[in-house]
PDB file of N, CA and C in Angstrom:
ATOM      1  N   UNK A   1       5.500  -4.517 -90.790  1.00  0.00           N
ATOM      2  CA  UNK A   1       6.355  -5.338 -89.943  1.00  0.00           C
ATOM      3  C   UNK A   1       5.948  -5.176 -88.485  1.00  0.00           C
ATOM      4  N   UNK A   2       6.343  -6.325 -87.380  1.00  0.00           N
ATOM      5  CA  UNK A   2       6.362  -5.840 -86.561  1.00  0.00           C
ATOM      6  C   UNK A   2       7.028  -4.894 -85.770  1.00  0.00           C
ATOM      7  N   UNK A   3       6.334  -4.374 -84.587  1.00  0.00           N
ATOM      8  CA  UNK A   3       6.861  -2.959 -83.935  1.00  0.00           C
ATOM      9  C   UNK A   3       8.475  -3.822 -82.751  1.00  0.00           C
ATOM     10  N   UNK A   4       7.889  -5.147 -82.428  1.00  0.00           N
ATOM     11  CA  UNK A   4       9.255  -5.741 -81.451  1.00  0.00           C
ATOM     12  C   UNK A   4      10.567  -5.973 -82.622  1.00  0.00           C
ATOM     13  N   UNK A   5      10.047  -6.818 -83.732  1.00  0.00           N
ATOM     14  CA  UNK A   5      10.698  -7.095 -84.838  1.00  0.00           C
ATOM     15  C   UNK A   5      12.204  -5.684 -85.135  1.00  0.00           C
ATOM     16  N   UNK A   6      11.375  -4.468 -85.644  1.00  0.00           N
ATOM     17  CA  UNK A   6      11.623  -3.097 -86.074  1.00  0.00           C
ATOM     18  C   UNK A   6      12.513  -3.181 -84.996  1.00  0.00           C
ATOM     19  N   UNK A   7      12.165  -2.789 -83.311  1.00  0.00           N
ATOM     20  CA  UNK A   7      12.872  -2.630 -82.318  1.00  0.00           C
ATOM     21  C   UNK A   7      14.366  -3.311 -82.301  1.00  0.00           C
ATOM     22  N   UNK A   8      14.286  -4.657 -82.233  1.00  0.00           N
ATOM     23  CA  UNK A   8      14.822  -5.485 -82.196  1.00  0.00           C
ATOM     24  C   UNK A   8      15.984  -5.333 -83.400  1.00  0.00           C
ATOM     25  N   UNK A   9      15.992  -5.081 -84.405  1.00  0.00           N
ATOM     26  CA  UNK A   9      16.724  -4.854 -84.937  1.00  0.00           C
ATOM     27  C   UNK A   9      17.490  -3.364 -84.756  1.00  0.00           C
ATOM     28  N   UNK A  10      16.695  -2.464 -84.615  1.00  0.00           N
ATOM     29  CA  UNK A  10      17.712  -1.452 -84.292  1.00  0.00           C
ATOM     30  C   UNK A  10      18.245  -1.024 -83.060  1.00  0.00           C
ATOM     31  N   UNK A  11      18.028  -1.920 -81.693  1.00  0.00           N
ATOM     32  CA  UNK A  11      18.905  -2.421 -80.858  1.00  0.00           C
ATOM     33  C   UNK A  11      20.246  -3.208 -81.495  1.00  0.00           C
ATOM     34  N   UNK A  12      19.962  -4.053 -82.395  1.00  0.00           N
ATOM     35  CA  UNK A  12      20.817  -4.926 -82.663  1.00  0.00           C
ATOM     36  C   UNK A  12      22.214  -4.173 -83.765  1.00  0.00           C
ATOM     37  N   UNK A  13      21.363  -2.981 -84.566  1.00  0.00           N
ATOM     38  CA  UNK A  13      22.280  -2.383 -85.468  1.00  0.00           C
ATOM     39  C   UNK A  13      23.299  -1.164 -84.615  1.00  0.00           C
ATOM     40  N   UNK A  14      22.393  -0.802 -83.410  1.00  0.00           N
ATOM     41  CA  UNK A  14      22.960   0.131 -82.407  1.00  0.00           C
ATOM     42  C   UNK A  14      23.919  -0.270 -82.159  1.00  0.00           C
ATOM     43  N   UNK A  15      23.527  -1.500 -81.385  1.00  0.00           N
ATOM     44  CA  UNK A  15      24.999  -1.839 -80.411  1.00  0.00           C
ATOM     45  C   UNK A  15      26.051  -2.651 -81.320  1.00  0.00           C
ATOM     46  N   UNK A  16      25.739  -2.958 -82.760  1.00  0.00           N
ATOM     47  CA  UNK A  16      26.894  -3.154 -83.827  1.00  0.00           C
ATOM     48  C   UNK A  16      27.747  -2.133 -84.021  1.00  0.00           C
ATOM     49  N   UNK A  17      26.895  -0.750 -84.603  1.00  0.00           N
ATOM     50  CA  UNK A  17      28.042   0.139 -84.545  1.00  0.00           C
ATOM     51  C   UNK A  17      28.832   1.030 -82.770  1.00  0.00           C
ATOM     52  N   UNK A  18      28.320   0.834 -81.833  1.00  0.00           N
ATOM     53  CA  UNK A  18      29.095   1.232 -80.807  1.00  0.00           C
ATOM     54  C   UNK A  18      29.887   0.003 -80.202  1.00  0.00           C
ATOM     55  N   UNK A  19      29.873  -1.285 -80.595  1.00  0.00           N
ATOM     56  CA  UNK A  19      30.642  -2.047 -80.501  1.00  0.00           C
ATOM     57  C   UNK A  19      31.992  -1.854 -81.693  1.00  0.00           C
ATOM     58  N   UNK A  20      31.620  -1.477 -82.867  1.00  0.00           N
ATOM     59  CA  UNK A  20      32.492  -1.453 -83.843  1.00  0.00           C
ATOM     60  C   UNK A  20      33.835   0.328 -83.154  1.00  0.00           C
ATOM     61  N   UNK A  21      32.654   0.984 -82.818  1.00  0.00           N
ATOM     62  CA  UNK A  21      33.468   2.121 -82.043  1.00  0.00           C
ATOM     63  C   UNK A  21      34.237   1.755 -81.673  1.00  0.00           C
ATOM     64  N   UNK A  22      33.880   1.266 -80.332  1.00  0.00           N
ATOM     65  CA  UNK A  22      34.530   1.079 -79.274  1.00  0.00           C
ATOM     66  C   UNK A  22      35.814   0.344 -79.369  1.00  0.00           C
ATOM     67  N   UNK A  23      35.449  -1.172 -80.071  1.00  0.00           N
ATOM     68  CA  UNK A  23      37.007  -1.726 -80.556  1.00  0.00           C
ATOM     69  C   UNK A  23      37.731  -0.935 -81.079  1.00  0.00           C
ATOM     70  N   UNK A  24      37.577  -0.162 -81.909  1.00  0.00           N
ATOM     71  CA  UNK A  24      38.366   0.246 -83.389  1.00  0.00           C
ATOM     72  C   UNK A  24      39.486   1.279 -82.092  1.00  0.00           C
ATOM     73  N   UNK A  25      38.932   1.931 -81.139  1.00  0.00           N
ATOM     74  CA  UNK A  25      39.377   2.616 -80.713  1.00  0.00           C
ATOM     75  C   UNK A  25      40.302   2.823 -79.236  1.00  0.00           C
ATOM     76  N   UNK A  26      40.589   1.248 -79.379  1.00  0.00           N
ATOM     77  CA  UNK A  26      41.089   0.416 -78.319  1.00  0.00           C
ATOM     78  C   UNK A  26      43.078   0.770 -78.730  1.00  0.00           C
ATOM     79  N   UNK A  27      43.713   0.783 -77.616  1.00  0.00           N
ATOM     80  CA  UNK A  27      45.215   0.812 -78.155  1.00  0.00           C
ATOM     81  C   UNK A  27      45.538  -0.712 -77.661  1.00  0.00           C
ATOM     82  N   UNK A  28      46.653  -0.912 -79.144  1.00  0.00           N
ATOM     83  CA  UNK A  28      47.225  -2.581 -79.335  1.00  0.00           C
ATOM     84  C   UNK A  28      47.456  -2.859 -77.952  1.00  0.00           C
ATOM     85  N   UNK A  29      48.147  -2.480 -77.174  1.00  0.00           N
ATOM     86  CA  UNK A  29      48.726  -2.889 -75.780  1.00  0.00           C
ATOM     87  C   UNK A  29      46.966  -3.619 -75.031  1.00  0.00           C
ATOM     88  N   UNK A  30      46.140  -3.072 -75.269  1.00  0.00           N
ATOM     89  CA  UNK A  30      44.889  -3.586 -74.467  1.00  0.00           C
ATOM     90  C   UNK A  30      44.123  -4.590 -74.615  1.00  0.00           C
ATOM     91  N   UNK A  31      45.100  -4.800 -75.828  1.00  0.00           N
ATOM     92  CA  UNK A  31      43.760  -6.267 -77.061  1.00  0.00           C
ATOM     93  C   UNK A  31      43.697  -7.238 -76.103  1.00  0.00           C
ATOM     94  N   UNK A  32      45.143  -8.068 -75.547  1.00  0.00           N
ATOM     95  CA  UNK A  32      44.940  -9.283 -74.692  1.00  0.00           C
ATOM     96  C   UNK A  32      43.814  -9.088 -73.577  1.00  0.00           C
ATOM     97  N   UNK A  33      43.602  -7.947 -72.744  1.00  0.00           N
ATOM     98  CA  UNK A  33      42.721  -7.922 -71.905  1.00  0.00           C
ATOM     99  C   UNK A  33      41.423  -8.260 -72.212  1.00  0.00           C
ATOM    100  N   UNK A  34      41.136  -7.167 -73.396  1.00  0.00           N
ATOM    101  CA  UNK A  34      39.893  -7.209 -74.233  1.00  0.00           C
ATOM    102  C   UNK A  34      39.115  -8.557 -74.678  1.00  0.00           C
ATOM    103  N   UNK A  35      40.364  -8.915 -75.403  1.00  0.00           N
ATOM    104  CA  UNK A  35      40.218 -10.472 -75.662  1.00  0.00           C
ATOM    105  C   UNK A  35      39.721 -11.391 -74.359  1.00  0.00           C
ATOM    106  N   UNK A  36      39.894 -11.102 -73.478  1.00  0.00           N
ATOM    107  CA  UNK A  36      39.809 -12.231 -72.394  1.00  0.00           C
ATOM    108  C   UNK A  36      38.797 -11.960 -72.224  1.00  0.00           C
ATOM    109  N   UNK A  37      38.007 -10.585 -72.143  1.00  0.00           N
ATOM    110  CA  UNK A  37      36.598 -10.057 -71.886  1.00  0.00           C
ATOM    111  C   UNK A  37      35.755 -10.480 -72.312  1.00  0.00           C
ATOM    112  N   UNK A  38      36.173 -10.515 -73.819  1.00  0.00           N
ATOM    113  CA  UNK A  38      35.221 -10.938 -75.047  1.00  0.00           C
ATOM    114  C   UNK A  38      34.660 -12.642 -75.222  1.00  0.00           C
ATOM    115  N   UNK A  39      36.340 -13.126 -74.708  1.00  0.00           N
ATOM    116  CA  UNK A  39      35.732 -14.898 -74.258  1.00  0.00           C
ATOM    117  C   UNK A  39      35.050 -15.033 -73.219  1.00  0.00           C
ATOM    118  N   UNK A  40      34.650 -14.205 -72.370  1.00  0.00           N
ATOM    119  CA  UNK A  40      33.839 -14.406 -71.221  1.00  0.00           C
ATOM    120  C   UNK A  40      31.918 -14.274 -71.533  1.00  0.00           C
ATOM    121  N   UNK A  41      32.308 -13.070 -72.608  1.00  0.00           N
ATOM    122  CA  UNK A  41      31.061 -12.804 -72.913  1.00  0.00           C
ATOM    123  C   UNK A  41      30.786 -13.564 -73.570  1.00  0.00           C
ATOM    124  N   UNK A  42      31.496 -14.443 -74.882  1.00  0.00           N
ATOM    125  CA  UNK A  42      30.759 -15.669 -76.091  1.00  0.00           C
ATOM    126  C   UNK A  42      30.645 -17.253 -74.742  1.00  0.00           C
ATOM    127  N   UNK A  43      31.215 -17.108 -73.677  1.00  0.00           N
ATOM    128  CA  UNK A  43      31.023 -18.202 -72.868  1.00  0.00           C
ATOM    129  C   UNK A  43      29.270 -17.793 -72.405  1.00  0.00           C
ATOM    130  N   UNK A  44      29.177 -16.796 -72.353  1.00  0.00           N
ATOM    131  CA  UNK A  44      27.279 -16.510 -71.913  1.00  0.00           C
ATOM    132  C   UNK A  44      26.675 -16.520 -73.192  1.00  0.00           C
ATOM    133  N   UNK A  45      27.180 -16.406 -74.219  1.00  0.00           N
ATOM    134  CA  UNK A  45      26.488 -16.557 -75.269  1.00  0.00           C
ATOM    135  C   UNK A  45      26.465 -18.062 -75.616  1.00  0.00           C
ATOM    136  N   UNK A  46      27.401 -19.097 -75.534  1.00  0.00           N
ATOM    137  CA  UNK A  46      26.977 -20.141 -75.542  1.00  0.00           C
ATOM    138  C   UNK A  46      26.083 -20.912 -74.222  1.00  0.00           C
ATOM    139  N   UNK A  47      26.112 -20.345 -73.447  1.00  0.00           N
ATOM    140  CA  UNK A  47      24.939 -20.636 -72.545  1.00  0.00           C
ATOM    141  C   UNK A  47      23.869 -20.512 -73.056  1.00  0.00           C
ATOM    142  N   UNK A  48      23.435 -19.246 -73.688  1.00  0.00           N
ATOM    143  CA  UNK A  48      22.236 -18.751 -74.039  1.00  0.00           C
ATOM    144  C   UNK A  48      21.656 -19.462 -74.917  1.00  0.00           C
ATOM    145  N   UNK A  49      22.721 -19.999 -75.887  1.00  0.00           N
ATOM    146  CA  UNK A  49      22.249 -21.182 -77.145  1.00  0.00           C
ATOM    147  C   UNK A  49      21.727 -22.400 -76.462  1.00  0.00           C
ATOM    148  N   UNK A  50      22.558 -22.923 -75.445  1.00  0.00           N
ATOM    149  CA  UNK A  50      21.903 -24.252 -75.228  1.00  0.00           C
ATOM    150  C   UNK A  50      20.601 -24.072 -74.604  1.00  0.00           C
ATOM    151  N   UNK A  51      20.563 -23.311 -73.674  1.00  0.00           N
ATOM    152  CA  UNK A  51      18.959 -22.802 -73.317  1.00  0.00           C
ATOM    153  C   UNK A  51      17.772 -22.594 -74.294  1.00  0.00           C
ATOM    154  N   UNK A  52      18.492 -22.209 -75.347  1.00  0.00           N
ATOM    155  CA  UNK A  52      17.606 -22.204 -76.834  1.00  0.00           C
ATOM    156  C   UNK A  52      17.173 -23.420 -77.544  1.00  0.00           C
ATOM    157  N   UNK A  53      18.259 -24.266 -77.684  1.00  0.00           N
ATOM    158  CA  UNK A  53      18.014 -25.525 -78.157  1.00  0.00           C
ATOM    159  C   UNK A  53      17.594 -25.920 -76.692  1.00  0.00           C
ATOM    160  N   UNK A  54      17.629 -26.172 -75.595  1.00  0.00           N
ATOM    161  CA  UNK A  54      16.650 -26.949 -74.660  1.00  0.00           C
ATOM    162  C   UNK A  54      15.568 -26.691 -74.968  1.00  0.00           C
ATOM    163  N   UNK A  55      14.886 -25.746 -74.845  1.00  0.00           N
ATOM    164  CA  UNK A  55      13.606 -25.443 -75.214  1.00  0.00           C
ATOM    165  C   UNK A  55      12.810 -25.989 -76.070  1.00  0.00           C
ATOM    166  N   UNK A  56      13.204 -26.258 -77.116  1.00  0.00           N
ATOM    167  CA  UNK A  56      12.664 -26.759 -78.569  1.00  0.00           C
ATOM    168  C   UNK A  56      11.391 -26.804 -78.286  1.00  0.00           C
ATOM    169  N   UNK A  57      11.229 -25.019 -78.834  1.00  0.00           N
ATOM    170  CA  UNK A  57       9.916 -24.424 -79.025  1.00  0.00           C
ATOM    171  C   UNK A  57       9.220 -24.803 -80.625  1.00  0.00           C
ATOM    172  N   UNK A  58      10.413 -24.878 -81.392  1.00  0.00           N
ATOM    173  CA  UNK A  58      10.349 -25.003 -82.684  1.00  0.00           C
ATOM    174  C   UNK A  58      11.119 -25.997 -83.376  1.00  0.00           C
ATOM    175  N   UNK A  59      11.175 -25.788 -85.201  1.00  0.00           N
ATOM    176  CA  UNK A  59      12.223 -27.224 -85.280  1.00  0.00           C
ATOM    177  C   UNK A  59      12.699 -25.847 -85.680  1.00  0.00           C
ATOM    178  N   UNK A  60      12.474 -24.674 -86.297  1.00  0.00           N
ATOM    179  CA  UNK A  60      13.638 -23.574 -86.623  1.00  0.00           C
ATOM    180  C   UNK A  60      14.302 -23.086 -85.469  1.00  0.00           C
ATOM    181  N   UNK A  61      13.408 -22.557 -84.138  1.00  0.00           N
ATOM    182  CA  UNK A  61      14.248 -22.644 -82.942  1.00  0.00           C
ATOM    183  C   UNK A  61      15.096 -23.843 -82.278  1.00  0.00           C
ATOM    184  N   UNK A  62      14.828 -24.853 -82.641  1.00  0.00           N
ATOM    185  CA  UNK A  62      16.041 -25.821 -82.477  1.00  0.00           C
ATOM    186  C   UNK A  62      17.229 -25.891 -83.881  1.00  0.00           C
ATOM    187  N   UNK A  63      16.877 -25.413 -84.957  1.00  0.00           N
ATOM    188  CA  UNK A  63      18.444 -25.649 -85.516  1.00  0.00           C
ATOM    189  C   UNK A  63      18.989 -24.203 -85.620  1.00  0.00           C
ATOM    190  N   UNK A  64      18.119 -23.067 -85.065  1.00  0.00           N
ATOM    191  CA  UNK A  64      18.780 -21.744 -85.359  1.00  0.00           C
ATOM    192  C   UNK A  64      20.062 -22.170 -83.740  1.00  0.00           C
ATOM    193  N   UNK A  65      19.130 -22.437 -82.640  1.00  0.00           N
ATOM    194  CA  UNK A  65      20.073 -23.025 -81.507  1.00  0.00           C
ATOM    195  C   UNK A  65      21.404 -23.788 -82.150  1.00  0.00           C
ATOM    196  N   UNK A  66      20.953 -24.665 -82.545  1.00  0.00           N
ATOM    197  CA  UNK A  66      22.365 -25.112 -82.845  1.00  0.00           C
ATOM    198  C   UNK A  66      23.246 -24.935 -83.919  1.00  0.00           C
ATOM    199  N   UNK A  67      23.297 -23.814 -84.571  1.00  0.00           N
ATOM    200  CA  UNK A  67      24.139 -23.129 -85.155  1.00  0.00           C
ATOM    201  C   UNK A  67      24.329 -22.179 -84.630  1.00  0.00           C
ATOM    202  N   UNK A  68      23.476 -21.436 -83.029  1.00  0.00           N
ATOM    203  CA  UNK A  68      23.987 -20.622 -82.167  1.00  0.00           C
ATOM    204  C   UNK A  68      25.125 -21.422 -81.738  1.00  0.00           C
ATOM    205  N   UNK A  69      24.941 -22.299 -81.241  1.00  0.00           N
ATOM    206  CA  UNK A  69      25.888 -23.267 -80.039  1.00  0.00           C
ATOM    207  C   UNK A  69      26.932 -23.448 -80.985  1.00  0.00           C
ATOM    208  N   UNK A  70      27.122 -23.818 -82.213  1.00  0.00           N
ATOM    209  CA  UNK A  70      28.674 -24.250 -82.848  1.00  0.00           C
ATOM    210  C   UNK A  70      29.309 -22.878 -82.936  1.00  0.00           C
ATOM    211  N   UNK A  71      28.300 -21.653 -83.372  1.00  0.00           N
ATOM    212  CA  UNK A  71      29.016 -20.242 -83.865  1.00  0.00           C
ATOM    213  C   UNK A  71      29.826 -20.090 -82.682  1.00  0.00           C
ATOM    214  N   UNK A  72      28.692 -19.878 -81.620  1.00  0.00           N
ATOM    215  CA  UNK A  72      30.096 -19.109 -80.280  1.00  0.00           C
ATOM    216  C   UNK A  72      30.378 -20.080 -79.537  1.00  0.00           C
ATOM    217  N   UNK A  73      30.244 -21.464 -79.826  1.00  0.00           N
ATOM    218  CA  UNK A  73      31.577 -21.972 -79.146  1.00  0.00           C
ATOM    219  C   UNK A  73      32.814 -21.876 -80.294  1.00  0.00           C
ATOM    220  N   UNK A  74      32.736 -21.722 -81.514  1.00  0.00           N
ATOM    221  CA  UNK A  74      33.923 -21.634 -82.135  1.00  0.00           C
ATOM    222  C   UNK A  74      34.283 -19.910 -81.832  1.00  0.00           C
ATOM    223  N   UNK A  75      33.772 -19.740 -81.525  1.00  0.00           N
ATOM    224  CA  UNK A  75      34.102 -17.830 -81.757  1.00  0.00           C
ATOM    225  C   UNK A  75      35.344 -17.962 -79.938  1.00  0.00           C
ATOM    226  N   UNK A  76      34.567 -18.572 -79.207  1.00  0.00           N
ATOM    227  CA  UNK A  76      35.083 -18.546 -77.998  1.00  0.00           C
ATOM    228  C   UNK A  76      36.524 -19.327 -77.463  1.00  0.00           C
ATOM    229  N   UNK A  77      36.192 -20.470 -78.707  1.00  0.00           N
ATOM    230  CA  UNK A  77      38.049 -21.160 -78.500  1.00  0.00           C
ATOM    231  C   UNK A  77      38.836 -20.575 -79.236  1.00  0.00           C
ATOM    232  N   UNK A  78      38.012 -20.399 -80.287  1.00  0.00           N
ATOM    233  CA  UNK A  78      38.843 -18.675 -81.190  1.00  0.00           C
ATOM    234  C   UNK A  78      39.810 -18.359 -80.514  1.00  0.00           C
ATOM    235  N   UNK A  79      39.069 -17.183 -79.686  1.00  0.00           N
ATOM    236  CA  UNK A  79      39.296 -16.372 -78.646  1.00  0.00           C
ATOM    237  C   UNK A  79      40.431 -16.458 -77.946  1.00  0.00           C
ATOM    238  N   UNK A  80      40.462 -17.857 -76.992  1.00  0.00           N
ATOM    239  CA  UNK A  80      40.997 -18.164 -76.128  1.00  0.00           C
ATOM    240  C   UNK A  80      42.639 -18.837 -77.105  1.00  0.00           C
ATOM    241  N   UNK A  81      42.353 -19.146 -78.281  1.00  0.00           N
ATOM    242  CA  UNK A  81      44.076 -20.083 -78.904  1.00  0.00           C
ATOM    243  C   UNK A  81      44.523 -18.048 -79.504  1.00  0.00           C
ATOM    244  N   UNK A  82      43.531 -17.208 -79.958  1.00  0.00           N
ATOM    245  CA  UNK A  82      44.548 -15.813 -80.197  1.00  0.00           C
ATOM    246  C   UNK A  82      45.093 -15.281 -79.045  1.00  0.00           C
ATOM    247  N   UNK A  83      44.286 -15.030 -78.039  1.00  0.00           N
ATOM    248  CA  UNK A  83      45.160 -14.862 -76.774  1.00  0.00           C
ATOM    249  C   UNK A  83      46.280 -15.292 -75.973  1.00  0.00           C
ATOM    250  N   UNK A  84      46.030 -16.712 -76.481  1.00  0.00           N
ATOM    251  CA  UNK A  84      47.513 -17.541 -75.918  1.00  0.00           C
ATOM    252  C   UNK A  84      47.968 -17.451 -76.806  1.00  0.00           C
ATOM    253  N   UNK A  85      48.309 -17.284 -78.109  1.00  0.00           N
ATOM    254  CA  UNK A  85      49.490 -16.664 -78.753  1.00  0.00           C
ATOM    255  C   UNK A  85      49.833 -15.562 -78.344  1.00  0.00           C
ATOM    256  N   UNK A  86      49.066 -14.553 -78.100  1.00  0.00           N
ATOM    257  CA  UNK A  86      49.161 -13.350 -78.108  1.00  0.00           C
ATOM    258  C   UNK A  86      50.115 -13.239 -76.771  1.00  0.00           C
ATOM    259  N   UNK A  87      49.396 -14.102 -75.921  1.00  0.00           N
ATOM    260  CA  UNK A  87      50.550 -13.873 -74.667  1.00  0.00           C
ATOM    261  C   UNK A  87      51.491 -14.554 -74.945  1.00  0.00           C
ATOM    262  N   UNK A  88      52.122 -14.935 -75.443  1.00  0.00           N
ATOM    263  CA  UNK A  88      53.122 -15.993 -75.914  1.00  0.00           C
ATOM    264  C   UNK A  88      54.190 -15.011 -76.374  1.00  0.00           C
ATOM    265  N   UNK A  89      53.736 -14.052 -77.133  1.00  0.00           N
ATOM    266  CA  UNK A  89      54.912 -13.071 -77.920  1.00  0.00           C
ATOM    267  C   UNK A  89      55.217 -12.361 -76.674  1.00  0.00           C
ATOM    268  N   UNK A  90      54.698 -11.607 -75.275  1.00  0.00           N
ATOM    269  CA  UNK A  90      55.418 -11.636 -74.525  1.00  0.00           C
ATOM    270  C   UNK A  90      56.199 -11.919 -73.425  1.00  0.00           C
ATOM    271  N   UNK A  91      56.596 -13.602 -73.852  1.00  0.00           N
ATOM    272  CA  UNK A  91      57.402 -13.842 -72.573  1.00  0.00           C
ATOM    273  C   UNK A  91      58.855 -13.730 -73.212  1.00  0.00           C
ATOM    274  N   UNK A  92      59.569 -13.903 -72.429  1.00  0.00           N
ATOM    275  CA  UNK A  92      61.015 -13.881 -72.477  1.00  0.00           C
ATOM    276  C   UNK A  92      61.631 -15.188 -72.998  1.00  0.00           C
ATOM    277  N   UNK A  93      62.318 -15.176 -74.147  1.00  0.00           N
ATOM    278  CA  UNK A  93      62.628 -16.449 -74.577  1.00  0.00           C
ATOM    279  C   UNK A  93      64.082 -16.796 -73.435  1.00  0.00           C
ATOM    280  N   UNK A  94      64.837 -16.040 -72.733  1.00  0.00           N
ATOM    281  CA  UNK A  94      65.838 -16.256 -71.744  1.00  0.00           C
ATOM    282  C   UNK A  94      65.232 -16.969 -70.654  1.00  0.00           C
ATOM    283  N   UNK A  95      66.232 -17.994 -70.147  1.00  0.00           N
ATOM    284  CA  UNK A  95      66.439 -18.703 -69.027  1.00  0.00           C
ATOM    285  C   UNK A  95      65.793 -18.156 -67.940  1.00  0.00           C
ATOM    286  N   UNK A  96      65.324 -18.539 -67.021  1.00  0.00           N
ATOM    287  CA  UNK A  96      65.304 -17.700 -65.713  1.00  0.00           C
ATOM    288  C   UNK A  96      66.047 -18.133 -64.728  1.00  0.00           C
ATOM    289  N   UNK A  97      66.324 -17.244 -63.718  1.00  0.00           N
ATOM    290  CA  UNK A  97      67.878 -17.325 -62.611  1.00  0.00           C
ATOM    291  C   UNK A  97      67.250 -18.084 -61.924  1.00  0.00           C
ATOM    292  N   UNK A  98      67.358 -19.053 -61.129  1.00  0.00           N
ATOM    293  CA  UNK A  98      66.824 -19.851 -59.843  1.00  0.00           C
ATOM    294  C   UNK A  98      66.871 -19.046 -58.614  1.00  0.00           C
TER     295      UNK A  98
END
């Protein structure tokens, strides 16, 4: 195999499990923040896709692109409709005083 290939993947398996850490070990009170973090980051990840499909180096680099581009833009409105629920459970269903 190749030696970037080899690399490349165990960058990729690395930062799976210290990403898997790191969430797992997050307290509930922090998720909404987290969450907002996390849509910021799949918003650069769908950047990164369309830059991929611009390119069309390939016809596999153009449809791996655009099943980049549908994955994290769905991952990213995801994101953004759990969070607005999420903030939703804490507002106050009472009136407010004028």
């Amino acid at each position: 195999m190749n030696s970037g290939l080899i690399d490349g993947l165990f960058v990729f398996m690395l930062a799976g499990f210290v990403g898997f850490e790191v969430i797992r070990r997050v307290s509930p009170l922090l998720h909404t923040p987290l969450m907002s973090l996390t849509n910021a980051l799949d918003a650069i990840a769908v950047v990164g896709a369309i830059v991929l499909v611009g390119e069309q180096k390939s016809k596999l680099a153009l449809a791996l692109g655009v099943v980049a581009v549908i994955a994290a833009t769905s991952n990213a409105v995801g994101g953004f409709l759990i969070t607005d629920r999420m903030l939703k459970m804490f507002k106050t269903s009472r009136p407010t005083k004028p």
